[in-house]
Protein backbone atom coordinates (compact mmCIF):
# COMPACT_ATOMS: atom_id res chain seq x y z
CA UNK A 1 -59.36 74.41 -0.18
CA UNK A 2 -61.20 73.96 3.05
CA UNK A 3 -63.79 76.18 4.14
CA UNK A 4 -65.62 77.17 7.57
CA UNK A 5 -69.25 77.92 7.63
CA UNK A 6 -71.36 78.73 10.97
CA UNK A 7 -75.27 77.85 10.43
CA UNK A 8 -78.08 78.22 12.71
CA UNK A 9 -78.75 75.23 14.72
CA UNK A 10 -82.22 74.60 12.63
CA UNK A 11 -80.30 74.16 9.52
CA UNK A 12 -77.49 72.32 11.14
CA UNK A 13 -80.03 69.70 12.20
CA UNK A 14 -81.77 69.27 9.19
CA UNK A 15 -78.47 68.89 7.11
CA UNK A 16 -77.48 66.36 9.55
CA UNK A 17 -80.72 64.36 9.34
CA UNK A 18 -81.03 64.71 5.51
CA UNK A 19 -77.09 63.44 5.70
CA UNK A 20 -78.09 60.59 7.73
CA UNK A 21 -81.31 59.69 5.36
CA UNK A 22 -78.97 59.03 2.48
CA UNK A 23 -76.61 57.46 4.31
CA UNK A 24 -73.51 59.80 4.08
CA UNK A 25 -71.61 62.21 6.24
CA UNK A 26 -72.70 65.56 6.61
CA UNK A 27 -69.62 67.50 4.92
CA UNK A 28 -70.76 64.54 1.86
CA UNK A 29 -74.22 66.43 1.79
CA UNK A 30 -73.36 69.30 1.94
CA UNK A 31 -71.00 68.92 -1.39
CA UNK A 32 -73.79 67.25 -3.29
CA UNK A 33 -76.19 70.34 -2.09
CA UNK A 34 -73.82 72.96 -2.67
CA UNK A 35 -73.51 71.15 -6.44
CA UNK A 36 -76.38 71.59 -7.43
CA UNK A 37 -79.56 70.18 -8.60
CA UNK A 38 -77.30 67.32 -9.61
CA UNK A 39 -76.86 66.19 -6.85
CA UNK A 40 -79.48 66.53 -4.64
CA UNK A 41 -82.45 64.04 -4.66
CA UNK A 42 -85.98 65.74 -5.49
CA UNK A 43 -88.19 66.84 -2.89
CA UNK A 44 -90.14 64.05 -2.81
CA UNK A 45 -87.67 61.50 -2.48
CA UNK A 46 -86.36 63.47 0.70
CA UNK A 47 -89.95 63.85 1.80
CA UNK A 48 -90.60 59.78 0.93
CA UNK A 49 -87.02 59.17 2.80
CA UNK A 50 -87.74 61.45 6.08
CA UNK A 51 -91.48 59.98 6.11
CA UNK A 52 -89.86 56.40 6.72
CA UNK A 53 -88.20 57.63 9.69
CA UNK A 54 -91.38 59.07 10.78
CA UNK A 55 -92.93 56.27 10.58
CA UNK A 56 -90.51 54.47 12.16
CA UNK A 57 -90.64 56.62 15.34
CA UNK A 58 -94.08 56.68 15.41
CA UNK A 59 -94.07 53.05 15.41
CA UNK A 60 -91.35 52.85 18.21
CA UNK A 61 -92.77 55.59 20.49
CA UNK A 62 -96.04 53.05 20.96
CA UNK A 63 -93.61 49.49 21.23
CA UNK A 64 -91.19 50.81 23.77
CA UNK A 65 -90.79 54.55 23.61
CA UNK A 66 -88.42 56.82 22.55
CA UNK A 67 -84.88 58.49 24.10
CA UNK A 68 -85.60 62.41 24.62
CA UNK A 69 -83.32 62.76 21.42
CA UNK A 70 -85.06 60.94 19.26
CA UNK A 71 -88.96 62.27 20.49
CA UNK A 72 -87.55 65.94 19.54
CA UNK A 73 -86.59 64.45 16.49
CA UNK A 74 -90.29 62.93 15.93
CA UNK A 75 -91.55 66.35 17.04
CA UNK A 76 -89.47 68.05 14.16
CA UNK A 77 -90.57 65.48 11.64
CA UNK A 78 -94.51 65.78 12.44
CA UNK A 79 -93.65 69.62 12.00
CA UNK A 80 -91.80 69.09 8.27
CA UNK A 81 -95.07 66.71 7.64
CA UNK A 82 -97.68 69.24 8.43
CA UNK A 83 -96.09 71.81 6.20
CA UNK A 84 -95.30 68.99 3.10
CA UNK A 85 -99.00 68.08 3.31
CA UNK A 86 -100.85 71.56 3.56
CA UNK A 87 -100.91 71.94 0.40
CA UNK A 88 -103.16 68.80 0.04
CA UNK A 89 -104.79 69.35 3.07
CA UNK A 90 -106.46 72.91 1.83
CA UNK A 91 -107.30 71.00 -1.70
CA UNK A 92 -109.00 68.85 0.01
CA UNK A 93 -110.72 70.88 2.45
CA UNK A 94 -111.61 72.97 -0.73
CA UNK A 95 -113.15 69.79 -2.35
CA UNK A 96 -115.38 68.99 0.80
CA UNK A 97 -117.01 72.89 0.95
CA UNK A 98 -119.27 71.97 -1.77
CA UNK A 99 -120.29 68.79 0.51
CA UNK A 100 -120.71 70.89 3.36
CA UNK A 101 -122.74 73.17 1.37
CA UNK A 102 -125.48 70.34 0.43
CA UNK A 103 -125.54 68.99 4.07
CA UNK A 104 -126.37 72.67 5.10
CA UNK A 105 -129.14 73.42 2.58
């Protein structure tokens, strides 16, 4: 039975790159997400798989540059990578308070 959905254009683009990550359409994803735990790789195998692409952005925005498309896209990606590492970020920072402490005694 074939179904219609509308999303916001945030969502749209991040089931579209997640589809493209794993290599399958996006009406593919969106079966596999929409089944379930099952089917959907964890977190950070999406995070290890979006993180290449990073990477590989970063690495063509300083040998050649990028389309306009494609530095929006790097733009999202820094954005998902500063919330997936804030978590370590403030455990770290945490960690290095006790150093600051001693250098300010």
């Amino acid at each position: 039975m074939p179904v219609t959905i509308t999303l916001d254009d945030d969502l749209a683009s991040r089931l579209k790159r997640e589809a493209e990550a794993r290599q399958v359409s996006v009406q593919q994803w969106a079966v596999q997400v929409l089944n379930g735990p099952r089917g959907i790789l964890d977190q950070s195998e999406a995070w290890r798989e979006l993180n290449i692409r990073r990477f590989d952005l970063i690495h063509r925005r300083h040998h050649g540059g990028l389309s306009e498309t494609e530095a929006a896209e790097l733009d999202e990606l820094q954005s998902i990578a500063d919330q997936w590492l804030k978590p370590m970020d403030r455990r770290r920072l945490e960690h290095l308070a006790s150093y600051e402490e001693l250098a300010n005694a």
